[in-house]
N, C-alpha and C. Protein backbone atom coordinates (compact mmCIF):
# COMPACT_ATOMS: atom_id res chain seq x y z
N UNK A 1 5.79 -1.00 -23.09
CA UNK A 1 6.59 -1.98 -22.40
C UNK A 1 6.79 -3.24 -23.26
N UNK A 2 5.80 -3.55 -23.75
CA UNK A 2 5.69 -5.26 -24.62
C UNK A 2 6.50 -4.65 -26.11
N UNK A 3 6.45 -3.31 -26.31
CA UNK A 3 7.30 -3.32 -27.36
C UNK A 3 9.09 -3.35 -27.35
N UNK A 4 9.50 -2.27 -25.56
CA UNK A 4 10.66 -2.81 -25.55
C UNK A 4 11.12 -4.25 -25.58
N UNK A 5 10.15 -5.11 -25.16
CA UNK A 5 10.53 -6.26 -24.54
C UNK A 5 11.08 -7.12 -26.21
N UNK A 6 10.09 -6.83 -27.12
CA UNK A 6 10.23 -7.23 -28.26
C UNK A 6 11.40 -6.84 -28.89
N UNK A 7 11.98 -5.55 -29.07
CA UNK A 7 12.89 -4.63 -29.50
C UNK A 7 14.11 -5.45 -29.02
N UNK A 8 14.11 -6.18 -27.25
CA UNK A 8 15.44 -6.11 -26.67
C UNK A 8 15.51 -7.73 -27.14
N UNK A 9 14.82 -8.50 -27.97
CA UNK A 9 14.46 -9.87 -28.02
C UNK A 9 15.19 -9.78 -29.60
N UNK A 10 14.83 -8.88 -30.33
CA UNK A 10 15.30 -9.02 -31.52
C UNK A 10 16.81 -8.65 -31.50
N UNK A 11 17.62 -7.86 -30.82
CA UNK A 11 18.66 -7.48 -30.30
C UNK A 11 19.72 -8.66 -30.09
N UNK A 12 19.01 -9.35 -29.06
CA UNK A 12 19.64 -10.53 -27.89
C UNK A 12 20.16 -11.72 -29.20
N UNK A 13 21.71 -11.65 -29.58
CA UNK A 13 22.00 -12.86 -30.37
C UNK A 13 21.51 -14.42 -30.20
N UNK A 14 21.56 -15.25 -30.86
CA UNK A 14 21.63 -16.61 -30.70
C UNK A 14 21.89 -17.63 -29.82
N UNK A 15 21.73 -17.95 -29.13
CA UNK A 15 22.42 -19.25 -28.59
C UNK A 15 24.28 -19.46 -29.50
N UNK A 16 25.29 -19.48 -28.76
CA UNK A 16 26.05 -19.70 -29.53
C UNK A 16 26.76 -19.23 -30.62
N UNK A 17 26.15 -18.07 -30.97
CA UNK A 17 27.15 -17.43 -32.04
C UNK A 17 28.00 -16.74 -31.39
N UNK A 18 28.72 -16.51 -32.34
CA UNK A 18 30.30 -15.61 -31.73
C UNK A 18 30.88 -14.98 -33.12
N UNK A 19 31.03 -14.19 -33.11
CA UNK A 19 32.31 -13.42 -33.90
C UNK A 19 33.62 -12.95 -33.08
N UNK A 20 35.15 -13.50 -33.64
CA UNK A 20 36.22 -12.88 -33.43
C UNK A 20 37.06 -12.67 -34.65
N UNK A 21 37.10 -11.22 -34.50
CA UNK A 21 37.58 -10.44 -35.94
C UNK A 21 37.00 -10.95 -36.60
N UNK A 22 38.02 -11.05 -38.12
CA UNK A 22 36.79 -11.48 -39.35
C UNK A 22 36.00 -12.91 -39.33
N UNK A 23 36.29 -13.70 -38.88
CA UNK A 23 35.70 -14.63 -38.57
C UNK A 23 34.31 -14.67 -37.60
N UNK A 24 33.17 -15.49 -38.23
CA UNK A 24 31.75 -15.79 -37.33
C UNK A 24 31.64 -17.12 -37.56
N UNK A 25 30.75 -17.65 -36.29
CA UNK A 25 30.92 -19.16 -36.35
C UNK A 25 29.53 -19.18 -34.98
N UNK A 26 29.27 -20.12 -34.97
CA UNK A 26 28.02 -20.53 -34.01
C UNK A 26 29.09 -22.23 -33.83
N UNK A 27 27.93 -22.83 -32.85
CA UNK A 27 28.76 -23.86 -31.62
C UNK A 27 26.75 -24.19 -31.09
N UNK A 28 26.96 -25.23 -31.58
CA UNK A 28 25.46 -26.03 -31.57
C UNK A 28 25.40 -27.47 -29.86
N UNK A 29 25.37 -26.29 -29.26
CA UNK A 29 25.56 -27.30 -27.20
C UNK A 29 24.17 -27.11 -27.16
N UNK A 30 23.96 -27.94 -26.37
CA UNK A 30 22.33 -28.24 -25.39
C UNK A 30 21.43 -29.02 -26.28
N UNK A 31 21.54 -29.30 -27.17
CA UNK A 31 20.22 -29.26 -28.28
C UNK A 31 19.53 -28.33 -29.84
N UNK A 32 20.51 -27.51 -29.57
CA UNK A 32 20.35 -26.37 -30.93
C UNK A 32 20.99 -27.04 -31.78
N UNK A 33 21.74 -28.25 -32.17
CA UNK A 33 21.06 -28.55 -33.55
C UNK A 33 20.62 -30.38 -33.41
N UNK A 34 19.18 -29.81 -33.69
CA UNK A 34 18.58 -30.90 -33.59
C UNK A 34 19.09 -32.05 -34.93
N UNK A 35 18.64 -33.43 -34.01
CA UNK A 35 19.49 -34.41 -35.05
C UNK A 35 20.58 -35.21 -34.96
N UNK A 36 21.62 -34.26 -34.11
CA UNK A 36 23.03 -35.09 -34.14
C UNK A 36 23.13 -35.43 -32.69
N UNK A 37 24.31 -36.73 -32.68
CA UNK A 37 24.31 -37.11 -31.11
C UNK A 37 25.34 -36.40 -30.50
N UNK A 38 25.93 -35.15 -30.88
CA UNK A 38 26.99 -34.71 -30.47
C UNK A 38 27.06 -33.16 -30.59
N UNK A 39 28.20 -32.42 -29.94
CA UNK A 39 27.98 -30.95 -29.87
C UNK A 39 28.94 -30.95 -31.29
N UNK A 40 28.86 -29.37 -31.50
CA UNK A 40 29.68 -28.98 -32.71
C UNK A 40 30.10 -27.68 -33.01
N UNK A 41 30.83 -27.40 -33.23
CA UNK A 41 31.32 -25.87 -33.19
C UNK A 41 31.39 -25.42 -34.64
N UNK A 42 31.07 -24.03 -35.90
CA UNK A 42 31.61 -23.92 -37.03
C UNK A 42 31.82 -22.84 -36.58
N UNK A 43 32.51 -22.21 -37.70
CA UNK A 43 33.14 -20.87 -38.02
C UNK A 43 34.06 -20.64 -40.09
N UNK A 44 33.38 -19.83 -40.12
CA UNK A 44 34.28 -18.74 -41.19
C UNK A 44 34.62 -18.11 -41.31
N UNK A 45 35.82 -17.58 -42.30
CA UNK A 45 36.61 -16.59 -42.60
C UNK A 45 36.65 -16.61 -44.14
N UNK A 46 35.13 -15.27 -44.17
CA UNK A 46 35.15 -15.12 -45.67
C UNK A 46 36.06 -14.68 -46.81
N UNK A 47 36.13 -14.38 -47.94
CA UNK A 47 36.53 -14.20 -48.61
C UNK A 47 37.23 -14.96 -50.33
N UNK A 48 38.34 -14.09 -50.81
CA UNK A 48 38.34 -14.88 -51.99
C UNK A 48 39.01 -16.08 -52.15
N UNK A 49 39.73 -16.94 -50.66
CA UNK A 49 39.81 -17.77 -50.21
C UNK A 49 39.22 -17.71 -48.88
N UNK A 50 37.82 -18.57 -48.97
CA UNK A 50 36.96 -19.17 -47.63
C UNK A 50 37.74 -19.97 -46.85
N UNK A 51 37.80 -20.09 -45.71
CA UNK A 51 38.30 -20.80 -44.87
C UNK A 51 37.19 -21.50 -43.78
N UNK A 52 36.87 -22.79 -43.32
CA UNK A 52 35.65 -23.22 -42.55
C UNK A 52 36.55 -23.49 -41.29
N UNK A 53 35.92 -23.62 -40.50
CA UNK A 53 36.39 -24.23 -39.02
C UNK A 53 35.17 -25.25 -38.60
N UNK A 54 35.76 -26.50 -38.13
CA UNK A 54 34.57 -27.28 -37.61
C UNK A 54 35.37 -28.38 -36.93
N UNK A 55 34.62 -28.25 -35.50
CA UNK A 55 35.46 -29.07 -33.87
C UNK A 55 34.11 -29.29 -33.50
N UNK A 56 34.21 -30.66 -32.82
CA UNK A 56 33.74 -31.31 -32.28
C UNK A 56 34.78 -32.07 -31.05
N UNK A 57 34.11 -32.64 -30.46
CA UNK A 57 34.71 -33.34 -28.85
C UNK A 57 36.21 -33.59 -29.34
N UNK A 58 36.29 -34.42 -30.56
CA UNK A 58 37.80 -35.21 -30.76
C UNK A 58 38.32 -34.38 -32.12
N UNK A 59 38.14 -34.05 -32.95
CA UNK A 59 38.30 -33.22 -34.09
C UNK A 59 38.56 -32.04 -34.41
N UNK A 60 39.22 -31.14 -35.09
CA UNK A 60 39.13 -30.01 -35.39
C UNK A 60 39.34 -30.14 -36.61
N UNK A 61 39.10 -29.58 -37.77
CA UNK A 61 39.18 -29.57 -38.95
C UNK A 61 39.19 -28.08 -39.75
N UNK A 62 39.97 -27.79 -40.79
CA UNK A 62 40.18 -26.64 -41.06
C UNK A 62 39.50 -27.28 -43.12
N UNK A 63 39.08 -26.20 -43.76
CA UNK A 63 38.73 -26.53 -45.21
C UNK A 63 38.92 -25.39 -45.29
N UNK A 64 39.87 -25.15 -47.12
CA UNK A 64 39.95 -23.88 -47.50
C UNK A 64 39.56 -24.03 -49.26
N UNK A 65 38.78 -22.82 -49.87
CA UNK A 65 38.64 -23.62 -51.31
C UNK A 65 38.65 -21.88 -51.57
N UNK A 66 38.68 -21.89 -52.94
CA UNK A 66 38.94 -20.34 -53.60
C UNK A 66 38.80 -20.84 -55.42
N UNK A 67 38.14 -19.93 -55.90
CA UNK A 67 37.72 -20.05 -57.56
C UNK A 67 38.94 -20.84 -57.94
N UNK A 68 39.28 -21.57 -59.10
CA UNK A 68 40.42 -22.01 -59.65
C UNK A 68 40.79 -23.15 -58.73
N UNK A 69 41.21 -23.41 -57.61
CA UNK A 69 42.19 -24.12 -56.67
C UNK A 69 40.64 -25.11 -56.23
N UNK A 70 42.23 -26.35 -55.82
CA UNK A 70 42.13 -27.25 -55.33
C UNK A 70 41.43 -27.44 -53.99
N UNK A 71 40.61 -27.46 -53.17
CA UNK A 71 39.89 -27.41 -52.00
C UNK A 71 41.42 -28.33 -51.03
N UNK A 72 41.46 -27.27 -50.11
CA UNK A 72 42.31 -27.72 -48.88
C UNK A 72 41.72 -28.29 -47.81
N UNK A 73 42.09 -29.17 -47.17
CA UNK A 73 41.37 -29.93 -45.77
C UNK A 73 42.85 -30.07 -44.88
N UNK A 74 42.54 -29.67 -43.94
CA UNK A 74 43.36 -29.81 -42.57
C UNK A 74 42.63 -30.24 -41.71
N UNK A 75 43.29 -31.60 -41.03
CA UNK A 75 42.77 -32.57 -39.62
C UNK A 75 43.85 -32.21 -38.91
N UNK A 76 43.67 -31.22 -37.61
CA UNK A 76 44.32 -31.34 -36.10
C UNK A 76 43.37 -31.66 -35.22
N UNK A 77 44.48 -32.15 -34.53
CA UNK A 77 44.16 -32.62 -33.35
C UNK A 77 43.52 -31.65 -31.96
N UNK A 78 42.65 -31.46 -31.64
CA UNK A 78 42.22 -30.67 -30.34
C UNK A 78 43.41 -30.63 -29.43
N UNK A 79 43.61 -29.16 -28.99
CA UNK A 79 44.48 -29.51 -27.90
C UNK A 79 44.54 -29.93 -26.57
N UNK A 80 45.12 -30.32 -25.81
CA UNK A 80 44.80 -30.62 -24.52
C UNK A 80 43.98 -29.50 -23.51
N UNK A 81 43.42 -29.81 -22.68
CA UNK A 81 43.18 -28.84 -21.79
C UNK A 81 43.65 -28.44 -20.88
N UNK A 82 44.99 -28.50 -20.84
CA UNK A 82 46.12 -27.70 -20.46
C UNK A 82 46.46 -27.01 -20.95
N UNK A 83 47.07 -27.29 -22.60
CA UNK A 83 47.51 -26.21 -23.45
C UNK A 83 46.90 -24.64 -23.47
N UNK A 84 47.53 -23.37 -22.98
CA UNK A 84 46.62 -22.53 -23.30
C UNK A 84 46.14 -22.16 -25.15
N UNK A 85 44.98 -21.93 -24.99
CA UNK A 85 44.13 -21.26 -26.65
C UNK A 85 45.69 -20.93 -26.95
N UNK A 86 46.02 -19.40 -26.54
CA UNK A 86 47.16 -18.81 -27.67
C UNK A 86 48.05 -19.84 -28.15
N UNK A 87 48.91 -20.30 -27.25
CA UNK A 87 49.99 -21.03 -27.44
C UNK A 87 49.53 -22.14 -28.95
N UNK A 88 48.37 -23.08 -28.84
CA UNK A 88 47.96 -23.97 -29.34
C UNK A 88 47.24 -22.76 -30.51
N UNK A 89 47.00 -21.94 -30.55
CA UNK A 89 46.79 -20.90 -31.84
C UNK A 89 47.93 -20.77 -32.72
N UNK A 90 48.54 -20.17 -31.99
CA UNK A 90 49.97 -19.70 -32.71
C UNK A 90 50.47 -20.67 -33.65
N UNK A 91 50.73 -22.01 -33.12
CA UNK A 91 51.08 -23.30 -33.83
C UNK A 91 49.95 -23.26 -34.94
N UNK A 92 48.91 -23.62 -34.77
CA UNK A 92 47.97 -24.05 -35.86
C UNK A 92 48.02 -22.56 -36.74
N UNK A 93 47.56 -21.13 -36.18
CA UNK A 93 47.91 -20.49 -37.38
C UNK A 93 49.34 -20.53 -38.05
N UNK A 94 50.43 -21.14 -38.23
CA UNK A 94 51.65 -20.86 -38.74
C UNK A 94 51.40 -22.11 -39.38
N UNK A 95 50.68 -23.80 -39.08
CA UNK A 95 51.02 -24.62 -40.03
C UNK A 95 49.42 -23.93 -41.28
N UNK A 96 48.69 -23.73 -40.16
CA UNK A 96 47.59 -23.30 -41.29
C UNK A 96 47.95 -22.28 -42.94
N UNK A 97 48.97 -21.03 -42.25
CA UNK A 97 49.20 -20.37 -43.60
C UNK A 97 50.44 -20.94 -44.22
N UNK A 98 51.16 -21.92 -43.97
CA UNK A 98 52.11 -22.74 -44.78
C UNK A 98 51.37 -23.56 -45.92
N UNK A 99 50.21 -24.45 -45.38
CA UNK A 99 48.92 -25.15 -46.15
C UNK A 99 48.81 -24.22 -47.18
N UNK A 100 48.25 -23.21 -46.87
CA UNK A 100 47.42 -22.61 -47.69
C UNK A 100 48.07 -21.45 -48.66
N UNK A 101 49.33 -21.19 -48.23
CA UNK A 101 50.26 -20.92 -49.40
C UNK A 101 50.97 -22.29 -50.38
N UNK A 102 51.28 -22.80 -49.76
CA UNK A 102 51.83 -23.61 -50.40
C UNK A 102 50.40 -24.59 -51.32
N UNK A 103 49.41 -24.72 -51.14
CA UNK A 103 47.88 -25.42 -51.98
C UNK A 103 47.30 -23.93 -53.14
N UNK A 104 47.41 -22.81 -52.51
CA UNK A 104 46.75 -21.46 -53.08
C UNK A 104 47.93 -21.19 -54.33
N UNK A 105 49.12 -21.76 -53.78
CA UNK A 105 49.95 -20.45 -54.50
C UNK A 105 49.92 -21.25 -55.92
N UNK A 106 49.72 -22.67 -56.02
CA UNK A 106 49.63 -22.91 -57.59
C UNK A 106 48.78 -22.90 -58.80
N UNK A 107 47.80 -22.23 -57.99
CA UNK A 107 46.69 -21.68 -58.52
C UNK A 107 46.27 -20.01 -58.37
N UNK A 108 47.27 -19.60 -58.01
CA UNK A 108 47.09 -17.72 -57.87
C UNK A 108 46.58 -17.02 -56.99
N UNK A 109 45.92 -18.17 -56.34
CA UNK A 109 45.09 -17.42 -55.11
C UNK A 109 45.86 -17.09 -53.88
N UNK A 110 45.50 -15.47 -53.19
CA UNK A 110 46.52 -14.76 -52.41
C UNK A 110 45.68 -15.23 -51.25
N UNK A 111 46.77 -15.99 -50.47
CA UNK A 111 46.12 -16.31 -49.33
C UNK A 111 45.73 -15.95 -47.70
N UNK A 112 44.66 -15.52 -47.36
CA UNK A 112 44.36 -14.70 -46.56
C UNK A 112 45.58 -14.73 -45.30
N UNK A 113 45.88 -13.30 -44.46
CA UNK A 113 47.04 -13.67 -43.59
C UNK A 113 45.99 -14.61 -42.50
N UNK A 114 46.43 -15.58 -41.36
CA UNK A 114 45.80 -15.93 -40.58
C UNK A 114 46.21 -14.72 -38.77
N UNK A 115 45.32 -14.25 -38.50
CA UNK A 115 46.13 -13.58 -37.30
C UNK A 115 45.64 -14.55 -35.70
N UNK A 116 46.69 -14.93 -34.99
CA UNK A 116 46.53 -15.58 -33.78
C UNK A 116 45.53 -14.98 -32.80
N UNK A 117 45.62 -13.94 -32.31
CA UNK A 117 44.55 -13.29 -31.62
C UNK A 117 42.79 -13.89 -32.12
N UNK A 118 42.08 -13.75 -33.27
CA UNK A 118 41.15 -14.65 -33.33
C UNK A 118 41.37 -16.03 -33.19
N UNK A 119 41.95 -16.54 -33.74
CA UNK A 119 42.24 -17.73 -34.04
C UNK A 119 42.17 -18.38 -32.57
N UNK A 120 42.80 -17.61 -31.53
CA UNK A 120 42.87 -18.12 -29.98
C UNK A 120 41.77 -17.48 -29.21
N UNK A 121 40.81 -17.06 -30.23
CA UNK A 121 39.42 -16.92 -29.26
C UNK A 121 38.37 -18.01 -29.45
N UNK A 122 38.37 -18.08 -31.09
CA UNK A 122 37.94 -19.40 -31.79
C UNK A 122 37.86 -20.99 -30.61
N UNK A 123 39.43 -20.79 -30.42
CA UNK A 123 39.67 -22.30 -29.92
C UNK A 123 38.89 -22.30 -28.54
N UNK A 124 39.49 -20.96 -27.70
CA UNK A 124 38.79 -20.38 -26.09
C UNK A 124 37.23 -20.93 -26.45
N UNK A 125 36.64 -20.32 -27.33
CA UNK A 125 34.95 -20.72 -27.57
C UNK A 125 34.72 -22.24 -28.13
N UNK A 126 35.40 -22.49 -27.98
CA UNK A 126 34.64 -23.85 -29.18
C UNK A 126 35.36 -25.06 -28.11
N UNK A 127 36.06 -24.91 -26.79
CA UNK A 127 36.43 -25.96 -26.74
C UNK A 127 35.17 -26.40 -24.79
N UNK A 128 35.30 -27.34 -24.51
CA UNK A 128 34.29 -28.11 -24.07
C UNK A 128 33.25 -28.24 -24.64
N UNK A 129 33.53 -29.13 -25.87
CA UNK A 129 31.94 -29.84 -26.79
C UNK A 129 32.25 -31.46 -25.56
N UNK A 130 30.28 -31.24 -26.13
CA UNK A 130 30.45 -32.56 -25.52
C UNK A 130 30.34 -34.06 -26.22
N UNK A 131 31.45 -35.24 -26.09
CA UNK A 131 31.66 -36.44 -27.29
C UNK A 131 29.94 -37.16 -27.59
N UNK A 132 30.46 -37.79 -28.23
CA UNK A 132 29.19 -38.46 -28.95
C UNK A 132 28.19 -39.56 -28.08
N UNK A 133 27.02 -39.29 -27.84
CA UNK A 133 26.29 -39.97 -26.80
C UNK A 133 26.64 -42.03 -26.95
């Protein structure tokens, strides 16, 4: 019995992590990360151009860097909480792979496609952080 219990403990993910499609990312609510006065969401999308994700209460921020090239930074704005995820996906993935062709392509790097379907699970998970105490 104490060994299933162990077995189903090592099983049972994190507090907060999530994977959608290629992208994994954890979201630090309640106290899991000790230190800061505020919640925080990350996520990546590995490869030979990395892509980061990191939202907090007022912020969303996108960073993209790849061997050779220039490191990309994108500041949007959180969407309302009206806006649905997809809708407010769709937009950010289409300015996101404009960025990142247009920063990648003068340096050779093929830039990953972005697909909306994660991208609008991402936002679904990461949004009610809570602002800075």
């Amino acid at each position: 019995m104490i060994a299933l219990a162990l077995l189903l403990a090592q099983a049972a993910p994190e507090p907060g992590v999530f994977t959608h499609g290629p992208w994994q990312g954890r979201c630090y609510r309640d106290g899991y990360m000790a230190g800061l006065d505020h919640e925080l969401c990350r996520a990546t999308l590995a490869g030979p151009v990395t892509i980061t994700f990191e939202r907090d209460a007022t912020s969303m921020v996108f960073r993209a860097t790849a061997e050779g090239c220039d490191p990309l930074t994108l500041n949007m704005d959180p969407p309302p909480a009206t806006l649905a995820p997809e809708k407010f996906a769709k937009t950010m993935a289409v300015m996101l792979q404009l960025s990142l062709k247009s920063s990648m392509g003068s340096c050779k790097a093929k830039a990953p496609k972005i697909d909306v379907a994660p991208l609008s699970a991402i936002i679904a998970e990461t949004s009610g952080l809570a602002a800075r105490n």
